[in-house]
C-alpha atoms as a PDB file:
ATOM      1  CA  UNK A   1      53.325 -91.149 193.248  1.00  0.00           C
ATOM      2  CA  UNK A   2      49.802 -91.050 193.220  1.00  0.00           C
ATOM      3  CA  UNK A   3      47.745 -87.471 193.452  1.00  0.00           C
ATOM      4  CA  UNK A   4      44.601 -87.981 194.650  1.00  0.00           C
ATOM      5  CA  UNK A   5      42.176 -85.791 192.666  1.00  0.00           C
ATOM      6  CA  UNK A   6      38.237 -84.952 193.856  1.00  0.00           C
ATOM      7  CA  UNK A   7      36.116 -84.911 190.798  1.00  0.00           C
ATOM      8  CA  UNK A   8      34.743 -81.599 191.280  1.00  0.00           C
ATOM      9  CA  UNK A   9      38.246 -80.094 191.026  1.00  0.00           C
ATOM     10  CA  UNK A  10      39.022 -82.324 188.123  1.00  0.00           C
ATOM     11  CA  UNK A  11      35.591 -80.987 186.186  1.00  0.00           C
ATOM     12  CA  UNK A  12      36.661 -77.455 187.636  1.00  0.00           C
ATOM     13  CA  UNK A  13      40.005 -77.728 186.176  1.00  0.00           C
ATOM     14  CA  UNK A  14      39.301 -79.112 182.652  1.00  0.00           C
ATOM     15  CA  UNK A  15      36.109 -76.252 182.873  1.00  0.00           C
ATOM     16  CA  UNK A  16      38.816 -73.745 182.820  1.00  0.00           C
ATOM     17  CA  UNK A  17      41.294 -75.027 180.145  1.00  0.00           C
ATOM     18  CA  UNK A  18      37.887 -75.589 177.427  1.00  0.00           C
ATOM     19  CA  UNK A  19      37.185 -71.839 178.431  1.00  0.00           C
ATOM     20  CA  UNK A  20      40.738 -70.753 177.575  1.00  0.00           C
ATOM     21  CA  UNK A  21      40.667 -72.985 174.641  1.00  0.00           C
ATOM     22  CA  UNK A  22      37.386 -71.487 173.535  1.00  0.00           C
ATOM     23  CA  UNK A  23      38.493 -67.842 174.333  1.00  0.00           C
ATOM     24  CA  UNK A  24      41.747 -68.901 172.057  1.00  0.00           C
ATOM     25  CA  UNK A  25      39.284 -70.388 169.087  1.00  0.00           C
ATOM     26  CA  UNK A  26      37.017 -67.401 169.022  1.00  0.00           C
ATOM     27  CA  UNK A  27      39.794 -65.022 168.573  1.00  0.00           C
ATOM     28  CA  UNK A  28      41.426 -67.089 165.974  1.00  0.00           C
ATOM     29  CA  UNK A  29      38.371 -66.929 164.507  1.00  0.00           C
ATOM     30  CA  UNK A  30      37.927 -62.976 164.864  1.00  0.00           C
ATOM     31  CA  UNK A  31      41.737 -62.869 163.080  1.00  0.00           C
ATOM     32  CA  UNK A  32      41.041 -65.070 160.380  1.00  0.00           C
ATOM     33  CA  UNK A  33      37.822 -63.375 159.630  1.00  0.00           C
ATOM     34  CA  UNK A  34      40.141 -59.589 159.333  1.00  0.00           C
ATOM     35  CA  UNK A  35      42.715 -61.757 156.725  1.00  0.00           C
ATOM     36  CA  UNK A  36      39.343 -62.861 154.705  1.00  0.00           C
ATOM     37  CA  UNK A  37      37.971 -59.374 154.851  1.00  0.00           C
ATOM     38  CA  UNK A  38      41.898 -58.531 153.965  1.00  0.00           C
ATOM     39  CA  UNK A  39      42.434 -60.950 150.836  1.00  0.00           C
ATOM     40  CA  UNK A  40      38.353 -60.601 149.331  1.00  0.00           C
ATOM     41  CA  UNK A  41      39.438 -56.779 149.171  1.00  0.00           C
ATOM     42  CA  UNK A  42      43.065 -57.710 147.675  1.00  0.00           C
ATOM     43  CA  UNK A  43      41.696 -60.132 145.419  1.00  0.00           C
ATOM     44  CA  UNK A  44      38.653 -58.400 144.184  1.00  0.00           C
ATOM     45  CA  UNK A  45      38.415 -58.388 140.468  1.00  0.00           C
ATOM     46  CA  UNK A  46      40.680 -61.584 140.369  1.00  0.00           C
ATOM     47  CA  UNK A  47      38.462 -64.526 141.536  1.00  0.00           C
ATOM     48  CA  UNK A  48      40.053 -67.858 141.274  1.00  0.00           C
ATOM     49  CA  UNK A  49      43.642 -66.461 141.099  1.00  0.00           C
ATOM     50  CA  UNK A  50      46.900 -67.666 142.872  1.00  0.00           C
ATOM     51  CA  UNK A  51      47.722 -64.410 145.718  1.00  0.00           C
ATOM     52  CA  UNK A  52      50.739 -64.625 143.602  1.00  0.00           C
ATOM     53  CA  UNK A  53      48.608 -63.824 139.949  1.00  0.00           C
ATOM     54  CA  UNK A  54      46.917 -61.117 142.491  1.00  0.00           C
ATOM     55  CA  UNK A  55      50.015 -59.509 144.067  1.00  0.00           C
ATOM     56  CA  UNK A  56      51.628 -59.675 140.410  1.00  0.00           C
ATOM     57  CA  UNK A  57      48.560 -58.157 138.740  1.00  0.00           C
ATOM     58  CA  UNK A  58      48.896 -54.782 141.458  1.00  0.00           C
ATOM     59  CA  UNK A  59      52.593 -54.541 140.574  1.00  0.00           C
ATOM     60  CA  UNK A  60      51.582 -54.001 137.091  1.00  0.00           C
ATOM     61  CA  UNK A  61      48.926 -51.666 138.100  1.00  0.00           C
ATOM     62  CA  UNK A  62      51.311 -49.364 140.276  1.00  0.00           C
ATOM     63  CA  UNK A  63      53.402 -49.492 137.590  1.00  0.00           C
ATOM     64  CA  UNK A  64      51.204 -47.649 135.268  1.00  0.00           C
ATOM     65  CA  UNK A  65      50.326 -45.405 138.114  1.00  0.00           C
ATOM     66  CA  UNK A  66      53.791 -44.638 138.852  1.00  0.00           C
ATOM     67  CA  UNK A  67      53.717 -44.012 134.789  1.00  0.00           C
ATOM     68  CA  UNK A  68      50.665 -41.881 134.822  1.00  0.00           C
ATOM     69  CA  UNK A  69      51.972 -39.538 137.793  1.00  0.00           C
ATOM     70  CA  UNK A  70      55.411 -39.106 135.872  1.00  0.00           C
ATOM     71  CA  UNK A  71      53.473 -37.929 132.812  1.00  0.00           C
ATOM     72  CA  UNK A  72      51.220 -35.647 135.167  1.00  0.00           C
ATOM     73  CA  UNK A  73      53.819 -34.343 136.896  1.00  0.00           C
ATOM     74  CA  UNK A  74      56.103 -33.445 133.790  1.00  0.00           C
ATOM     75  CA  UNK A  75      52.940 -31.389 132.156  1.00  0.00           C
ATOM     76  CA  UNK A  76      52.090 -29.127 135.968  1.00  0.00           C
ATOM     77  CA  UNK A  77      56.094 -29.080 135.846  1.00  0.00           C
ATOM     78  CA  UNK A  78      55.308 -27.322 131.610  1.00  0.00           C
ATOM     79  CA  UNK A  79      52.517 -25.429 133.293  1.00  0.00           C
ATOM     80  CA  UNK A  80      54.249 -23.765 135.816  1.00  0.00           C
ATOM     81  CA  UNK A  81      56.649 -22.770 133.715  1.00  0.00           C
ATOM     82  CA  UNK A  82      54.653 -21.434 130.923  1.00  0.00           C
ATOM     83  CA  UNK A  83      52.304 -19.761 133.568  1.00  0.00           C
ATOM     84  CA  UNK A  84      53.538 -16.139 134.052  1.00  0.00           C
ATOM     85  CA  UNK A  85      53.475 -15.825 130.196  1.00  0.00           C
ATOM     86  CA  UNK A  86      50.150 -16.861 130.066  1.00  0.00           C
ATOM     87  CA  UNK A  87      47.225 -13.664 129.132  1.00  0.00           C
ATOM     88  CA  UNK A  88      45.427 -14.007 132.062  1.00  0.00           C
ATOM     89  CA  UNK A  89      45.173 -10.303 133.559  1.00  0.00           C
ATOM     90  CA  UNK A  90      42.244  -8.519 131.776  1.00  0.00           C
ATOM     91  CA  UNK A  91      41.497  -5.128 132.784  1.00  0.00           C
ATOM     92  CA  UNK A  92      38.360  -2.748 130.805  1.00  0.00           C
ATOM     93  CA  UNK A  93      37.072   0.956 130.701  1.00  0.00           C
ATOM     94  CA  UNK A  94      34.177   1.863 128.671  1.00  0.00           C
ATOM     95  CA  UNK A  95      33.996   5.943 128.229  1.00  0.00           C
ATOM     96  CA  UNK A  96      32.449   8.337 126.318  1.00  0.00           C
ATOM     97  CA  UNK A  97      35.394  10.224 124.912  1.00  0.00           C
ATOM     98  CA  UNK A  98      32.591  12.570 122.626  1.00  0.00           C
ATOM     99  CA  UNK A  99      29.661  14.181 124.097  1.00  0.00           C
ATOM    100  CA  UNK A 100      27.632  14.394 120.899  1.00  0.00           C
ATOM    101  CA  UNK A 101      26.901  10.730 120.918  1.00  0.00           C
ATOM    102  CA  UNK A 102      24.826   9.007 123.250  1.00  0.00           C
ATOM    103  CA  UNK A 103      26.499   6.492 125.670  1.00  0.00           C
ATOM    104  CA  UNK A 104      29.707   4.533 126.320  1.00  0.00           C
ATOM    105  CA  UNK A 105      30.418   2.658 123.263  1.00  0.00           C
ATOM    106  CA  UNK A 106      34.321   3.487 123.137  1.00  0.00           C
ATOM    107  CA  UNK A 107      36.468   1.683 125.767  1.00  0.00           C
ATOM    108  CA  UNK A 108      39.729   0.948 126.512  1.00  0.00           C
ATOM    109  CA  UNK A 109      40.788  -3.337 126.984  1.00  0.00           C
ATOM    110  CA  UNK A 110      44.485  -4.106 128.394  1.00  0.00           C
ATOM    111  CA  UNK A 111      45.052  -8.012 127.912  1.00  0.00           C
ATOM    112  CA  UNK A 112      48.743  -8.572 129.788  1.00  0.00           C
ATOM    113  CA  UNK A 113      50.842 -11.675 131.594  1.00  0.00           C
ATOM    114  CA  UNK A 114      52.129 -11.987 134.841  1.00  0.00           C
ATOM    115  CA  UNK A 115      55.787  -9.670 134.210  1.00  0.00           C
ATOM    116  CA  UNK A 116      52.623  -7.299 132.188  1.00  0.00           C
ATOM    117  CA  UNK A 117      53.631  -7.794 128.907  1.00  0.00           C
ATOM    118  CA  UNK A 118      50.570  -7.721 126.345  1.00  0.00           C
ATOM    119  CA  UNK A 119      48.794  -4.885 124.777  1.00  0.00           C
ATOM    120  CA  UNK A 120      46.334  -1.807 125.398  1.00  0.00           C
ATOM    121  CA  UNK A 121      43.947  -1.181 122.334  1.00  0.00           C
ATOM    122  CA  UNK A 122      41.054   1.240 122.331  1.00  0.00           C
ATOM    123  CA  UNK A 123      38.311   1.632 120.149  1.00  0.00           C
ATOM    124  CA  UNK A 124      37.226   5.504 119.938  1.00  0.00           C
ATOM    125  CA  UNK A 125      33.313   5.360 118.484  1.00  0.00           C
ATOM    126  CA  UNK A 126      31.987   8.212 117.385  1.00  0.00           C
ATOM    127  CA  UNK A 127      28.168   9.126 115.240  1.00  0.00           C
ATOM    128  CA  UNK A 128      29.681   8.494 111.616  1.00  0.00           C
ATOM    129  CA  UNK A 129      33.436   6.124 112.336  1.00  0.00           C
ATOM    130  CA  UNK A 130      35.386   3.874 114.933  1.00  0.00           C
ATOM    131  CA  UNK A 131      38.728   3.831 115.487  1.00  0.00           C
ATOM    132  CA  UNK A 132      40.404   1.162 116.845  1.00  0.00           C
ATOM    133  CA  UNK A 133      44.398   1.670 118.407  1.00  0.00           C
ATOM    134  CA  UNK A 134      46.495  -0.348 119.831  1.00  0.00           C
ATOM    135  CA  UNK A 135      50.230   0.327 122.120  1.00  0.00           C
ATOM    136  CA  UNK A 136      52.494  -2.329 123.563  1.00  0.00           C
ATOM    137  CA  UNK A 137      52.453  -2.977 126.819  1.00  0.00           C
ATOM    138  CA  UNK A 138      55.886  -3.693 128.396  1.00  0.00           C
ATOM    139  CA  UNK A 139      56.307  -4.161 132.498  1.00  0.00           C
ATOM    140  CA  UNK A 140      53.067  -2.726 132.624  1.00  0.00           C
ATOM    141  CA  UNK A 141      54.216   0.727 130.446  1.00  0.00           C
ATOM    142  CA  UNK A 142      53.711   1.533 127.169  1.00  0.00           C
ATOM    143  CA  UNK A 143      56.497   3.954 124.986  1.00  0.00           C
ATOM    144  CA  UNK A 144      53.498   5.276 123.591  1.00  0.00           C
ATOM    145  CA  UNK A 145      51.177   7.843 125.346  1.00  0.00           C
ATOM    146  CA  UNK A 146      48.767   6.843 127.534  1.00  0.00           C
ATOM    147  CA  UNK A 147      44.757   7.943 127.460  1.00  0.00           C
ATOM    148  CA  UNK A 148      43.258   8.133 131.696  1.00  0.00           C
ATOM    149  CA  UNK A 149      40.951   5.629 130.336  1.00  0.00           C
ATOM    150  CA  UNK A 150      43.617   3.412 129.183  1.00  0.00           C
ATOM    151  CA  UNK A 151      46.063   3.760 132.304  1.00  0.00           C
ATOM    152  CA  UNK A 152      42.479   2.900 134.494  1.00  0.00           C
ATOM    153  CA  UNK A 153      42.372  -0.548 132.515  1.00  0.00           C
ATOM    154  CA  UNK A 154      45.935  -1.237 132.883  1.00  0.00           C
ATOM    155  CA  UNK A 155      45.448  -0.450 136.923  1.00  0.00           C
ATOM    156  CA  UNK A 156      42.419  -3.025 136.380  1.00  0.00           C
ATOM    157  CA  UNK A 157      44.343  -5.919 134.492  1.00  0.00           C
ATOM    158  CA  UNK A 158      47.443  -5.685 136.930  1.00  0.00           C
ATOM    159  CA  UNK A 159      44.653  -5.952 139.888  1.00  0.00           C
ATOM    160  CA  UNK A 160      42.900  -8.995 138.269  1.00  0.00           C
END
């Protein structure tokens, strides 16, 4: 059998297949360029190591991640609990309680938790003394008598 073939087809023909080729090489090239891009990033901090020595040095660092997020999470976990007991609600009323002295140096500070357990103390200033008190605070009530000044601060701290 013998196929007669023109030269223009033949130069047509292998025109075609060094295109494909070439089409082929350029985007092995544009792969193998991603994979460098890839492996400098992976290997970065390890030049002249095995991907092996790289892969094995990441392992170790997750590991200590892993480690450190444990130990993060246990202490939020100690936080959350120990939250609502925290003294965080702050409430304040400064007064004049006396009208012979000149502004409003007495006050009443409530310093509570979340369930408002803390404490209410007032300072009562007058010319010649202070005096300071103070009542437990239990669910936000005292078993002692309440001032308006002081039951104002404990509205404050509960709001805060």
């Amino acid at each position: 059998m013998n196929f007669p073939l023109d030269t223009g087809v033949a130069l047509a023909l292998l025109s075609a297949v060094s295109f494909v080729l070439l089409l082929l090489v350029l985007i092995l090239w544009w792969k193998l360029m991603r994979v460098k891009k890839w492996y400098e990033a992976l290997a970065e901090g390890n030049e002249g190591k095995s991907i092996g020595a790289v892969l094995d040095h990441h392992m170790k660092n997750m590991d200590e991640i892993k480690s450190r997020l444990k130990d993060a999470e246990s202490r939020i976990s100690r936080l959350e609990r120990e939250a609502p007991s925290l003294l965080k609600h702050v409430g304040i009323v400064r007064y004049n309680p006396f009208k012979e002295t000149g502004g409003d140096h007495s006050f009443s500070l409530v310093i509570a938790d979340d369930t408002g357990k803390g404490v209410v103390v007032s300072s009562l200033h007058s010319r010649d003394r202070t005096r300071i008190y103070a009542k437990k605070l239990i669910g936000w009530e005292s078993v002692r008598p309440l001032t308006e000044e002081e039951e104002q601060a404990i509205r404050d701290a509960r709001s805060s």
